[in-house]
PDB file of N, CA and C in Angstrom:
ATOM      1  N   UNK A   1      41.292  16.660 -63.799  1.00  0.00           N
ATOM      2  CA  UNK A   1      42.103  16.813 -62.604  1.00  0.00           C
ATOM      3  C   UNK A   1      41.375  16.178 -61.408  1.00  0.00           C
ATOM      4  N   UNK A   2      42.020  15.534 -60.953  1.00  0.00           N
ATOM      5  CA  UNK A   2      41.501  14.670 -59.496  1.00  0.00           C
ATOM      6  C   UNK A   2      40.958  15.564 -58.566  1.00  0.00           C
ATOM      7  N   UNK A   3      39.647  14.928 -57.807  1.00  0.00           N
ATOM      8  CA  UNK A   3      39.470  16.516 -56.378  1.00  0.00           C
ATOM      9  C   UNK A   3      39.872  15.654 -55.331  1.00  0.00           C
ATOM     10  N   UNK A   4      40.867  14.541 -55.395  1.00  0.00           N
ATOM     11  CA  UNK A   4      41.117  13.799 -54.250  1.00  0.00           C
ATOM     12  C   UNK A   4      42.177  14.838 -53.494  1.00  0.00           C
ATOM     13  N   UNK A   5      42.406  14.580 -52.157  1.00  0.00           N
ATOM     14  CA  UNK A   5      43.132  15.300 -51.740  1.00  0.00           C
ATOM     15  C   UNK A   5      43.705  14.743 -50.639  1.00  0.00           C
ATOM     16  N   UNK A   6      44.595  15.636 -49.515  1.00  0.00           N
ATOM     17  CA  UNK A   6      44.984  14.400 -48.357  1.00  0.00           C
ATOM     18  C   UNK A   6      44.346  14.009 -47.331  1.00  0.00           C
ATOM     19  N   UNK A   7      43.056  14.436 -47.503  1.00  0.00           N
ATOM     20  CA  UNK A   7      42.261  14.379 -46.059  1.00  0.00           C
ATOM     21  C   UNK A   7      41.357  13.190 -46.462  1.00  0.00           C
ATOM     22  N   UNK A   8      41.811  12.041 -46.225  1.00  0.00           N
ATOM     23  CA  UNK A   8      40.988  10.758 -46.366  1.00  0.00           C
ATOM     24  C   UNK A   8      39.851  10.631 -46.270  1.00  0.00           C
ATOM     25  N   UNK A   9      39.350  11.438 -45.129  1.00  0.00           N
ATOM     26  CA  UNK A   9      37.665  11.743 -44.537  1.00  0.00           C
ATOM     27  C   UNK A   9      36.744  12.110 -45.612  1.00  0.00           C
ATOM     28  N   UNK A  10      37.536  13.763 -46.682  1.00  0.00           N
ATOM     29  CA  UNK A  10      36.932  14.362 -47.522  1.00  0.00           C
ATOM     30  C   UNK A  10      36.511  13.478 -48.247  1.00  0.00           C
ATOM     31  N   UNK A  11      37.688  12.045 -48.908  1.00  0.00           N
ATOM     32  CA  UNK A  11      37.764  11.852 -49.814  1.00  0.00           C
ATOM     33  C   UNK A  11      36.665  11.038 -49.594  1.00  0.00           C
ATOM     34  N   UNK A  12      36.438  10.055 -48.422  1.00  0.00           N
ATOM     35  CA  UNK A  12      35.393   9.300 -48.383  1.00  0.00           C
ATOM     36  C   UNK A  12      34.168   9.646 -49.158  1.00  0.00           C
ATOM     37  N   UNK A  13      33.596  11.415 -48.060  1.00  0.00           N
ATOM     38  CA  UNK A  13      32.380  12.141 -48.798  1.00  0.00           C
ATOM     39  C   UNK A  13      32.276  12.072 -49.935  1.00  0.00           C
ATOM     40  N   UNK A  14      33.974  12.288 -50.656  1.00  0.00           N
ATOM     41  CA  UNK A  14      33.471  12.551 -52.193  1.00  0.00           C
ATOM     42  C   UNK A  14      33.409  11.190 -52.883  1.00  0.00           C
ATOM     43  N   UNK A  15      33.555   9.958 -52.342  1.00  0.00           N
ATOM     44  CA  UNK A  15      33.577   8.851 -52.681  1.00  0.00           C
ATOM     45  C   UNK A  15      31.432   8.535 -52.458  1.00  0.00           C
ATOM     46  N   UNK A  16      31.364   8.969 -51.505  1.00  0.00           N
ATOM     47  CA  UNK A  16      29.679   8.665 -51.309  1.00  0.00           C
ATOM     48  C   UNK A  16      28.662   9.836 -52.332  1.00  0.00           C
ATOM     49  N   UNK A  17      29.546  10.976 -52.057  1.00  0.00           N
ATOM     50  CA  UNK A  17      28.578  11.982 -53.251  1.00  0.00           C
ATOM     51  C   UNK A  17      28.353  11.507 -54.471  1.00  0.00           C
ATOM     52  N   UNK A  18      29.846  10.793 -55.437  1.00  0.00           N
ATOM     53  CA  UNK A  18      30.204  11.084 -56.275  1.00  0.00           C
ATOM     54  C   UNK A  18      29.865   9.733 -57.009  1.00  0.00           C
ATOM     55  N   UNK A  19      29.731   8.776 -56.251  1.00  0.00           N
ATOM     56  CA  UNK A  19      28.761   7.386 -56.446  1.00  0.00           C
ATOM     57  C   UNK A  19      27.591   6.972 -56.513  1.00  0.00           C
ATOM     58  N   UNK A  20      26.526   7.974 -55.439  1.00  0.00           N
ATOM     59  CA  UNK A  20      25.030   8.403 -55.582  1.00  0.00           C
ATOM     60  C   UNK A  20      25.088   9.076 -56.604  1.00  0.00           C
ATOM     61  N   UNK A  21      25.687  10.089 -56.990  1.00  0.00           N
ATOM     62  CA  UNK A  21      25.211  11.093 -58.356  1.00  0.00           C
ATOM     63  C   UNK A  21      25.232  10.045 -59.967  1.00  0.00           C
ATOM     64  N   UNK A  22      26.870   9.422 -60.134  1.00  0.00           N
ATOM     65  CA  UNK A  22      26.768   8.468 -61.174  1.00  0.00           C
ATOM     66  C   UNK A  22      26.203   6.925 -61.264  1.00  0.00           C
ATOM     67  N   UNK A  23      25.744   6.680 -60.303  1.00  0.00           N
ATOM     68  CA  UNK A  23      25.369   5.366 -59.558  1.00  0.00           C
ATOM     69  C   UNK A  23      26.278   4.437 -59.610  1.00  0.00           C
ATOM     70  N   UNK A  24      27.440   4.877 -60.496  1.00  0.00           N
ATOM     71  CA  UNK A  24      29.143   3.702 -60.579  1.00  0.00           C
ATOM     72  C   UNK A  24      29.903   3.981 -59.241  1.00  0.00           C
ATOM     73  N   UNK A  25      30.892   2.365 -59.214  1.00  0.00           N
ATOM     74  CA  UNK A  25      32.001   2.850 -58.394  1.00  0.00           C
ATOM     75  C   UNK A  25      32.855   2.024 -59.419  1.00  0.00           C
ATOM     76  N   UNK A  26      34.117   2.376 -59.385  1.00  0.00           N
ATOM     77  CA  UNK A  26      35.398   2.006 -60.229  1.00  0.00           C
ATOM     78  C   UNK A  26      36.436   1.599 -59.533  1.00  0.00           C
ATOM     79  N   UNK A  27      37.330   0.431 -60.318  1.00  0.00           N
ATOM     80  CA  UNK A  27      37.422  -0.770 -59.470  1.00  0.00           C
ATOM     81  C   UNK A  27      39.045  -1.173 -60.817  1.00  0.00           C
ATOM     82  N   UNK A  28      39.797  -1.833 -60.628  1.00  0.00           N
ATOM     83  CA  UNK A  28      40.359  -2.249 -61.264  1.00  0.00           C
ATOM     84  C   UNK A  28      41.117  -3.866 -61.385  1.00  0.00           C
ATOM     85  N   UNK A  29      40.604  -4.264 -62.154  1.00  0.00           N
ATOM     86  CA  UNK A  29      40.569  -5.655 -62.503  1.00  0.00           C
ATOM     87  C   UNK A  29      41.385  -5.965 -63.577  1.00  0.00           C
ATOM     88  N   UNK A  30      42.298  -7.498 -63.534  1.00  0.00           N
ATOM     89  CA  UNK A  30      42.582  -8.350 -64.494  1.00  0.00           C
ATOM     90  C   UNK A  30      42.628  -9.677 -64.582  1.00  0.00           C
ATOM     91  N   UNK A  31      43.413 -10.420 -65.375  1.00  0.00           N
ATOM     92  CA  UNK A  31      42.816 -12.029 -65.704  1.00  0.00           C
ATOM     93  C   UNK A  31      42.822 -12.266 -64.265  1.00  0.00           C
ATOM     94  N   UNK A  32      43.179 -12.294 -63.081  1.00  0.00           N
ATOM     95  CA  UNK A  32      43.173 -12.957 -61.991  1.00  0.00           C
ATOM     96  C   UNK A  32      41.809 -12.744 -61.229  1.00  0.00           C
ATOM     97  N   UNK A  33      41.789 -11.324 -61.443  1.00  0.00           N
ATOM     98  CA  UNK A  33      40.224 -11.001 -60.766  1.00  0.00           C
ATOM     99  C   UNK A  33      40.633  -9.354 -60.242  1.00  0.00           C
ATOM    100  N   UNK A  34      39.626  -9.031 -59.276  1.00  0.00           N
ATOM    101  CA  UNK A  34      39.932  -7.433 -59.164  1.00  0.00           C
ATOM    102  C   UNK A  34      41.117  -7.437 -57.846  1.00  0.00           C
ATOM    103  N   UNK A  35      41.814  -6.018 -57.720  1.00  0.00           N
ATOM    104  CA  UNK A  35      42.635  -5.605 -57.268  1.00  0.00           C
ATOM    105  C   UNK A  35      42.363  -5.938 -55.715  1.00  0.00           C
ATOM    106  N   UNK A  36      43.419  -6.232 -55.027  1.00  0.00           N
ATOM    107  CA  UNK A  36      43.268  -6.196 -53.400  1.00  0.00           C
ATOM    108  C   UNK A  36      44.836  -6.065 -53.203  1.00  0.00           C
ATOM    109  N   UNK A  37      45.104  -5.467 -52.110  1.00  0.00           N
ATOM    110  CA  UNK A  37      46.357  -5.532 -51.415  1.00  0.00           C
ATOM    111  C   UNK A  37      46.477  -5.838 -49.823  1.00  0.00           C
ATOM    112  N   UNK A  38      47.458  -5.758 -49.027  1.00  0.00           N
ATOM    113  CA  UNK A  38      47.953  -6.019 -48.039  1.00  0.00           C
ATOM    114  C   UNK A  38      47.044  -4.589 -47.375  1.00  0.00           C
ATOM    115  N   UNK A  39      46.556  -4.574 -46.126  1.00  0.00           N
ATOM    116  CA  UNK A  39      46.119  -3.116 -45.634  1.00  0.00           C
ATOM    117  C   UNK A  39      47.660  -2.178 -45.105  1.00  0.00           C
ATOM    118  N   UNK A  40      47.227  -1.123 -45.232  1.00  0.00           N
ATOM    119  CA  UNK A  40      48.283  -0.420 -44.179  1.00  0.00           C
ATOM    120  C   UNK A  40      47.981  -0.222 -42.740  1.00  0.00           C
ATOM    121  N   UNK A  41      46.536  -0.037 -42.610  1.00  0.00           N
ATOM    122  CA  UNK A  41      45.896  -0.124 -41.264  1.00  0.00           C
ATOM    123  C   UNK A  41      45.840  -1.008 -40.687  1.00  0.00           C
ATOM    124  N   UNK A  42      45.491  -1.829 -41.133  1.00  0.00           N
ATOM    125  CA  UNK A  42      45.063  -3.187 -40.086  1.00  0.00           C
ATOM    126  C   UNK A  42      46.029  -4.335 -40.476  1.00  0.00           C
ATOM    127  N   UNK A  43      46.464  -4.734 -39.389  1.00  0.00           N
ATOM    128  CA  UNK A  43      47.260  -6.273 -39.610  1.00  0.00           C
ATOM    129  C   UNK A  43      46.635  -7.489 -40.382  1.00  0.00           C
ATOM    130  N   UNK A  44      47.079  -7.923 -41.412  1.00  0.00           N
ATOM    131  CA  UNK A  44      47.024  -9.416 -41.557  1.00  0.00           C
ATOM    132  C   UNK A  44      45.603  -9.211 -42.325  1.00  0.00           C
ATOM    133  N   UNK A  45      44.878  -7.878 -43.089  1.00  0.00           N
ATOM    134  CA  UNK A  45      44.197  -7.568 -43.696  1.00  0.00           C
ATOM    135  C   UNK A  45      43.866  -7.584 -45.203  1.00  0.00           C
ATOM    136  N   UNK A  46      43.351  -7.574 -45.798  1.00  0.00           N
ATOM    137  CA  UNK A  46      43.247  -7.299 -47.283  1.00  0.00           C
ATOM    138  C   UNK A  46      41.872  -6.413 -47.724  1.00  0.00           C
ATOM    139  N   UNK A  47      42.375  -5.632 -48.594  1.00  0.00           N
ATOM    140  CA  UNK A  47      41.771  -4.318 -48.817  1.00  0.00           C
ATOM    141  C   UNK A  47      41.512  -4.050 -50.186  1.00  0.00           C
ATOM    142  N   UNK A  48      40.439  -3.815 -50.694  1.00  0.00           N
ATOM    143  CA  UNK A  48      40.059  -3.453 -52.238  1.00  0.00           C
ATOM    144  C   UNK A  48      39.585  -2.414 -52.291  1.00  0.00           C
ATOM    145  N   UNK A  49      40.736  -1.502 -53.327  1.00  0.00           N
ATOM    146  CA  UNK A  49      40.469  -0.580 -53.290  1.00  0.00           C
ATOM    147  C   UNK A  49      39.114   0.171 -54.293  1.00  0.00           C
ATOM    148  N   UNK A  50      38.656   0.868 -54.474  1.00  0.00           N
ATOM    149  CA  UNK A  50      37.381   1.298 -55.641  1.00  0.00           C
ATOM    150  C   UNK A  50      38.080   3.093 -55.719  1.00  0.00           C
ATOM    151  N   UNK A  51      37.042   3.502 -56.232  1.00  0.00           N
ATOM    152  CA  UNK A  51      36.903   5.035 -56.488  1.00  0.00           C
ATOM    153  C   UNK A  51      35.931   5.533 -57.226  1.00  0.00           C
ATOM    154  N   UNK A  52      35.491   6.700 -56.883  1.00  0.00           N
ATOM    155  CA  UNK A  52      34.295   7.239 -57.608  1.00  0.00           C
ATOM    156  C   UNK A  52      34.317   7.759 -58.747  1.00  0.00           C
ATOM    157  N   UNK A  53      35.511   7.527 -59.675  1.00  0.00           N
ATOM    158  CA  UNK A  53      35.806   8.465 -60.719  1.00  0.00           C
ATOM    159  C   UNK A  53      36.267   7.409 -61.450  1.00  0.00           C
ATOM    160  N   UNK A  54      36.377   7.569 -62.867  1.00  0.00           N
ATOM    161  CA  UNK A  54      36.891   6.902 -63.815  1.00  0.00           C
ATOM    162  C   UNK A  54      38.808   6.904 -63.520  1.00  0.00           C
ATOM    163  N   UNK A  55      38.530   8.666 -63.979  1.00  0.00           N
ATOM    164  CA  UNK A  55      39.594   8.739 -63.802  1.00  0.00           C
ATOM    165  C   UNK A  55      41.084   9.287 -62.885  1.00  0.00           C
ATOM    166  N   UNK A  56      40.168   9.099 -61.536  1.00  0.00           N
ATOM    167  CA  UNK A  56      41.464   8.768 -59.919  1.00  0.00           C
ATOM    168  C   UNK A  56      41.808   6.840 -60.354  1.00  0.00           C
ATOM    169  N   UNK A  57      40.664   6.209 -60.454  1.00  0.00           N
ATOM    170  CA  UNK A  57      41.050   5.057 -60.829  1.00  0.00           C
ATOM    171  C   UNK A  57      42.415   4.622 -61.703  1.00  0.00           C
ATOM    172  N   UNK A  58      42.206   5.647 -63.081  1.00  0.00           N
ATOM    173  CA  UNK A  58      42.756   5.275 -64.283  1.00  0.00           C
ATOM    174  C   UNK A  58      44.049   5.723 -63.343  1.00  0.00           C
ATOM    175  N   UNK A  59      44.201   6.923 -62.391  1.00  0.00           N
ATOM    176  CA  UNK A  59      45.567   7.650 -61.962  1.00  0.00           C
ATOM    177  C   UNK A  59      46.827   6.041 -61.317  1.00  0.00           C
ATOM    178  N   UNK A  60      46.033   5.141 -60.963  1.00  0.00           N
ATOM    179  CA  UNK A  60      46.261   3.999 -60.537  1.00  0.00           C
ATOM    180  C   UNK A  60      47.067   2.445 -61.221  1.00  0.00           C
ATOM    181  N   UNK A  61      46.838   2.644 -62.564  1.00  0.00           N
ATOM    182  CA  UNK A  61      46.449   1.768 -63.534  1.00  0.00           C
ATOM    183  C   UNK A  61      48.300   2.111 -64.307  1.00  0.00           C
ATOM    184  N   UNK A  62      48.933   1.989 -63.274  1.00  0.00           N
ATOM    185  CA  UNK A  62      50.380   2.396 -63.687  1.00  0.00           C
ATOM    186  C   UNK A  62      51.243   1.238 -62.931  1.00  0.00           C
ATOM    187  N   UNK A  63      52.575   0.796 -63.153  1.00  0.00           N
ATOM    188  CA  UNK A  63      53.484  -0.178 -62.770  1.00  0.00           C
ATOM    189  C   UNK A  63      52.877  -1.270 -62.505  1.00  0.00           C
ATOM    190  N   UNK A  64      53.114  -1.730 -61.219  1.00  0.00           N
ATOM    191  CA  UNK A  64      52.842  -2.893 -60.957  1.00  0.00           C
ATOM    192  C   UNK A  64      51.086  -3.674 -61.253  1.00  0.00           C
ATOM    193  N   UNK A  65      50.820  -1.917 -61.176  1.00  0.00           N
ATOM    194  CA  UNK A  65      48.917  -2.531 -61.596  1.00  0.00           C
ATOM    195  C   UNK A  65      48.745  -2.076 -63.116  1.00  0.00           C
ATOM    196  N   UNK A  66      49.797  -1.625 -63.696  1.00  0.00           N
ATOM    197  CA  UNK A  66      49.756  -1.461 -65.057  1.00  0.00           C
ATOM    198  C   UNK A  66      48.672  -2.881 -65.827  1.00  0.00           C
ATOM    199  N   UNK A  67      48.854  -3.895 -65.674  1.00  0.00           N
ATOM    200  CA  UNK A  67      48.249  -5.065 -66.531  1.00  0.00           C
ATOM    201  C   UNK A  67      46.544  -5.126 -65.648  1.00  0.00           C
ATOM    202  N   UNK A  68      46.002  -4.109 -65.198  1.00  0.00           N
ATOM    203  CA  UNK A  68      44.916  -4.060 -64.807  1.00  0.00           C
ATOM    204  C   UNK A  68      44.015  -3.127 -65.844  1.00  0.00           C
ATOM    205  N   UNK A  69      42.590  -3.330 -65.613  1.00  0.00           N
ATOM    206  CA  UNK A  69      41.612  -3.011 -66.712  1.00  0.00           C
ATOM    207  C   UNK A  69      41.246  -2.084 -65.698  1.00  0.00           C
ATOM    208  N   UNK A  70      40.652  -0.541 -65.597  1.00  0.00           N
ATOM    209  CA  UNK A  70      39.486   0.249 -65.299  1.00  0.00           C
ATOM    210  C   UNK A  70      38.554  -0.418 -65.723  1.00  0.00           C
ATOM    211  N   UNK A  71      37.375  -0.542 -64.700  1.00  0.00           N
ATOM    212  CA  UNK A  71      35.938  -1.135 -64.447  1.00  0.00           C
ATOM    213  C   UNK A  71      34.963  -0.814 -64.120  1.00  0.00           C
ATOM    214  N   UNK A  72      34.200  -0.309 -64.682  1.00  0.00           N
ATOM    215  CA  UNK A  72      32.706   0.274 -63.502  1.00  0.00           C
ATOM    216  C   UNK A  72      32.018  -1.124 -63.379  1.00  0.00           C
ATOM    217  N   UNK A  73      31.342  -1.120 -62.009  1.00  0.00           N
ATOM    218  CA  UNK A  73      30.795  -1.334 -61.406  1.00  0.00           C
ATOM    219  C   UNK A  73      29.215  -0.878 -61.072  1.00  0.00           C
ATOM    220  N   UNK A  74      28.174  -1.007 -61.193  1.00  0.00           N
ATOM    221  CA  UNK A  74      26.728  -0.266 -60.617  1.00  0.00           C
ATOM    222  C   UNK A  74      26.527  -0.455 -59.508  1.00  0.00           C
ATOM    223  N   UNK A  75      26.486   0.811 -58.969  1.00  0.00           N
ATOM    224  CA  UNK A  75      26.581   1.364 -57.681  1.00  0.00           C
ATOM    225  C   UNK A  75      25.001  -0.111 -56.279  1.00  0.00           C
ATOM    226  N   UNK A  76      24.279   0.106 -57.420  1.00  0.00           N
ATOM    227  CA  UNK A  76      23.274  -0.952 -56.750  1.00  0.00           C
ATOM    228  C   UNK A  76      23.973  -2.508 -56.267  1.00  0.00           C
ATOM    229  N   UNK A  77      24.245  -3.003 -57.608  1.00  0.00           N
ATOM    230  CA  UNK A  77      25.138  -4.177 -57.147  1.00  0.00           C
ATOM    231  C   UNK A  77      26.838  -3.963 -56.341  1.00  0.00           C
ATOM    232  N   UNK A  78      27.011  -3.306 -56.423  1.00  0.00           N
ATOM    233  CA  UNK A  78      28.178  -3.199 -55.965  1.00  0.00           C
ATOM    234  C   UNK A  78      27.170  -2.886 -53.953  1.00  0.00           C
ATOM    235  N   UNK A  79      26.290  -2.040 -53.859  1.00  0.00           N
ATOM    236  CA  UNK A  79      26.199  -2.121 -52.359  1.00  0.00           C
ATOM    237  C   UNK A  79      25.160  -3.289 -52.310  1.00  0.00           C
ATOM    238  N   UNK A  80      24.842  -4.183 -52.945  1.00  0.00           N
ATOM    239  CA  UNK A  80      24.008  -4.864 -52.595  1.00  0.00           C
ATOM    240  C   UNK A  80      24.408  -6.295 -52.667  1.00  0.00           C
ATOM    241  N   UNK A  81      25.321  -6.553 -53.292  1.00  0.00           N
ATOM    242  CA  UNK A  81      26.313  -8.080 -53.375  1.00  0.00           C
ATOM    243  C   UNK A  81      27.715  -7.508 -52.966  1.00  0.00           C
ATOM    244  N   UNK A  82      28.959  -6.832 -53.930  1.00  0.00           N
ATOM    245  CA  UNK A  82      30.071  -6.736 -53.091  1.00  0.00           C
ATOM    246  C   UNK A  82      30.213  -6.495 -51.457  1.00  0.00           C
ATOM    247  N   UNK A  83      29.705  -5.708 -51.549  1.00  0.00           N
ATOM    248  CA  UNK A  83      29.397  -5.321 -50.257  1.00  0.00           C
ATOM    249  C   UNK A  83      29.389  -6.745 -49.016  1.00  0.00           C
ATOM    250  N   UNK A  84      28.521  -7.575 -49.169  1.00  0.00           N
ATOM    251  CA  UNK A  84      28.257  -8.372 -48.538  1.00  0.00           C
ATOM    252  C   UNK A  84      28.851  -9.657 -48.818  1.00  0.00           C
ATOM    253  N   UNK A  85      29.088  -9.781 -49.915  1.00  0.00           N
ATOM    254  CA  UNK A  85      30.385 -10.834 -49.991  1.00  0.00           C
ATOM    255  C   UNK A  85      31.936 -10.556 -49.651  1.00  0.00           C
ATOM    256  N   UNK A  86      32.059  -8.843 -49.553  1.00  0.00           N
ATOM    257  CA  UNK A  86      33.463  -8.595 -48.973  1.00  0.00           C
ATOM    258  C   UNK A  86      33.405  -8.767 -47.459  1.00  0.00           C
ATOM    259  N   UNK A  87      32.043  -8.346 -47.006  1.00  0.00           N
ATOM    260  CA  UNK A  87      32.383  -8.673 -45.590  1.00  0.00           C
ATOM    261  C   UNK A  87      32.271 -10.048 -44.756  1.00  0.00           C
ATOM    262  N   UNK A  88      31.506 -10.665 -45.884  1.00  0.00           N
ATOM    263  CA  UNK A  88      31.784 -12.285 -45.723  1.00  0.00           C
ATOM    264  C   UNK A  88      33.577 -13.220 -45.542  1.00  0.00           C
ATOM    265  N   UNK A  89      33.960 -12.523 -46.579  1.00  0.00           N
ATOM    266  CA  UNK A  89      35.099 -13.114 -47.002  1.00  0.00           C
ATOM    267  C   UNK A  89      36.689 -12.059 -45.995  1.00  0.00           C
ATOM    268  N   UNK A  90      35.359 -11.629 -45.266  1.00  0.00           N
ATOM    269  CA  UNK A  90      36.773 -10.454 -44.552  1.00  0.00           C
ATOM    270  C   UNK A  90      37.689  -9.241 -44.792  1.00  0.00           C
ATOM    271  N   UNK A  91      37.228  -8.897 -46.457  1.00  0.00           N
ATOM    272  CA  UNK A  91      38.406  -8.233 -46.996  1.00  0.00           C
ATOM    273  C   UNK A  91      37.646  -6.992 -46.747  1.00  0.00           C
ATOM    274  N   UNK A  92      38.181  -5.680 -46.456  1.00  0.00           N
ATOM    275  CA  UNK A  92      38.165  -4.272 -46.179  1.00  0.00           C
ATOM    276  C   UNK A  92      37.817  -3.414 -47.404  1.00  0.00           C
ATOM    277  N   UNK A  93      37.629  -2.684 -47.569  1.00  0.00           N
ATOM    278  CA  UNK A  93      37.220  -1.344 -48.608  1.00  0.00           C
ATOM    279  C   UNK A  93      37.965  -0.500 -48.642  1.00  0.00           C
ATOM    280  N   UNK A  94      38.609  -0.403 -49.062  1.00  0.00           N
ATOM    281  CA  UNK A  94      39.283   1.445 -49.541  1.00  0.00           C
ATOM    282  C   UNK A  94      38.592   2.446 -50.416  1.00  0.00           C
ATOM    283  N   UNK A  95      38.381   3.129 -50.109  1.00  0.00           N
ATOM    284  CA  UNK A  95      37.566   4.373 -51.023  1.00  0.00           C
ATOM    285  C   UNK A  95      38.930   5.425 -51.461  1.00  0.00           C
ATOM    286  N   UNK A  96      38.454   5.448 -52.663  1.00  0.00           N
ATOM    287  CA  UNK A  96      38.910   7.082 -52.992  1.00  0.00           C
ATOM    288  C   UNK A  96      40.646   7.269 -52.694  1.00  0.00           C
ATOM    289  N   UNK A  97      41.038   6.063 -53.107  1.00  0.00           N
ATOM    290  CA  UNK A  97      43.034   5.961 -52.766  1.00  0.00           C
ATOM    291  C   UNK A  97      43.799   7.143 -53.409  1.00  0.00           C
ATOM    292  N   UNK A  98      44.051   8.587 -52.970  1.00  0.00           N
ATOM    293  CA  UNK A  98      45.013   9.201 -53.515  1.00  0.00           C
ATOM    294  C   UNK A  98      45.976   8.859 -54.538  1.00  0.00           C
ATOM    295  N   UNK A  99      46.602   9.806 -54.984  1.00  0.00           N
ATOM    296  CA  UNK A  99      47.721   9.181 -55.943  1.00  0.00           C
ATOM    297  C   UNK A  99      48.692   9.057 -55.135  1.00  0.00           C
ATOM    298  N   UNK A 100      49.022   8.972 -53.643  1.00  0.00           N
ATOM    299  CA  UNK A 100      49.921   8.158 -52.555  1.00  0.00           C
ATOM    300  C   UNK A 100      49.542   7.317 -52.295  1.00  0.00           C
ATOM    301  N   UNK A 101      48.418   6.447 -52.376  1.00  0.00           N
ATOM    302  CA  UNK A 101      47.898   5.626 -52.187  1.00  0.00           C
ATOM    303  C   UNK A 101      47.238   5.775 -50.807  1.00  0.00           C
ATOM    304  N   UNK A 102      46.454   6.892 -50.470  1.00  0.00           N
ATOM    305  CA  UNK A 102      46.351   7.019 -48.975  1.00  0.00           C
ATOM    306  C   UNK A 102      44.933   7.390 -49.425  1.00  0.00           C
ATOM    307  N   UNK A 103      44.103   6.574 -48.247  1.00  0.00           N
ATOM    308  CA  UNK A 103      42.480   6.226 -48.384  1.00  0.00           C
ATOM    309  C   UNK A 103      42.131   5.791 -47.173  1.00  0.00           C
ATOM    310  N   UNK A 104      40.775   6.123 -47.200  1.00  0.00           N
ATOM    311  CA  UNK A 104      39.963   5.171 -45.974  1.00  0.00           C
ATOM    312  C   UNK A 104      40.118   3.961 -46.426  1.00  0.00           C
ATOM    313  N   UNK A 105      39.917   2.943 -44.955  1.00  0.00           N
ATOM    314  CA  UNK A 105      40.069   1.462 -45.234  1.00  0.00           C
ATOM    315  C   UNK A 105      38.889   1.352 -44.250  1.00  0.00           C
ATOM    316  N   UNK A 106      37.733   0.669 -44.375  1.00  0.00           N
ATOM    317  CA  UNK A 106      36.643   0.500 -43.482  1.00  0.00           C
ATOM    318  C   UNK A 106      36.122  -1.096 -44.297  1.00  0.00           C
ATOM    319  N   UNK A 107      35.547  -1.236 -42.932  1.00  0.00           N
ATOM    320  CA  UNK A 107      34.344  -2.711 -42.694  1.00  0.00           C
ATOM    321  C   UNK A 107      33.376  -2.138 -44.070  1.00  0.00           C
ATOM    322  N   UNK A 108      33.250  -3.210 -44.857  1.00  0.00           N
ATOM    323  CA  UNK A 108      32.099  -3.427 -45.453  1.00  0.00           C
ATOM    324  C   UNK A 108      30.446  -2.669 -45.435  1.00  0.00           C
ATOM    325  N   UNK A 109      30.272  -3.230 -44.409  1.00  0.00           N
ATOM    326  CA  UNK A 109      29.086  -3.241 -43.677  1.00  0.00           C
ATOM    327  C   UNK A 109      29.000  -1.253 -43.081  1.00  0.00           C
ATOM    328  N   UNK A 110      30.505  -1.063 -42.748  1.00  0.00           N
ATOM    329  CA  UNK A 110      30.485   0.094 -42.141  1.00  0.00           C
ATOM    330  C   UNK A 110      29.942   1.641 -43.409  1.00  0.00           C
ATOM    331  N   UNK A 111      30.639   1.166 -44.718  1.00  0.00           N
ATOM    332  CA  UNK A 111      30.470   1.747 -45.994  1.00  0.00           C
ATOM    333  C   UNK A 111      29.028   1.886 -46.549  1.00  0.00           C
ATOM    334  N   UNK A 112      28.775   0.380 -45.896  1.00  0.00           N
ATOM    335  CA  UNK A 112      27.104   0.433 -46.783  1.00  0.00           C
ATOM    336  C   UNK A 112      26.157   0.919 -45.987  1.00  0.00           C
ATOM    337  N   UNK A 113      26.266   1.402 -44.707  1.00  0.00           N
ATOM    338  CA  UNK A 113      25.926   1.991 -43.659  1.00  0.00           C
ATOM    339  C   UNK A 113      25.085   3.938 -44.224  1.00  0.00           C
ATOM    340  N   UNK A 114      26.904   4.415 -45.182  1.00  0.00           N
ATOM    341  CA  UNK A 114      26.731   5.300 -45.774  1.00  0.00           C
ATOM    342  C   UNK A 114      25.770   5.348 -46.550  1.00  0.00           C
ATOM    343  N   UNK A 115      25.322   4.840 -47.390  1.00  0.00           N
ATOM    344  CA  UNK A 115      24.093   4.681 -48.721  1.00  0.00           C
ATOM    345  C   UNK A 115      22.845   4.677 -47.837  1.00  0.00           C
ATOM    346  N   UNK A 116      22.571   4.510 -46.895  1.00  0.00           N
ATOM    347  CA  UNK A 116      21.036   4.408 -46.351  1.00  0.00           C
ATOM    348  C   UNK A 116      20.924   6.045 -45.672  1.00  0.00           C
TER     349      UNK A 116
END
């Protein structure tokens, strides 16, 4: 059972707890490459979403993202290259997307901020 819930903030925490403890973050990818969408927050944005769980991820991995793979990721490379190539390339972070699809959307840089 998911501990995501509607308070985006929480979910962040449990996105930073729950990534230090397994050292993964989870990500969903296919032949094209990994998942990004349009932001809801920010204009003219693009946003990739992750999650700290296998399976809030897998909760995801339905319709239109049905032809996507669940992925871990190691938490090291993921803050030590994604990280810095997403904020290169401009695209935003989502942590921890509800099954409404409702998540923090933050700067790169602002996320990896968290880990230190």
């Amino acid at each position: 059972m998911s501990k995501l819930t509607a308070d985006i903030e929480a979910n962040l925490a449990l996105f930073i707890e729950e990534t230090t403890a397994s050292q993964l973050v989870w990500g969903l990818r296919n032949e094209e490459g990994w998942l990004s969408c349009d932001s809801t927050e920010f204009e003219q944005s693009e946003v990739m979403p992750f999650w700290s769980s296998k399976e809030d991820a897998q909760t995801h991995n339905v319709e239109e993202w049905a032809d996507f793979e669940v992925l871990e990721i190691p938490l090291d490379i993921f803050v030590e290259d994604w990280l810095l190539t997403l904020a290169e390339d401009g695209v935003l972070v989502g942590t921890n997307w509800n099954a409404t699809l409702e998540g923090k959307e933050m700067e790169p840089s602002d996320l990896a901020k968290l880990y230190l």
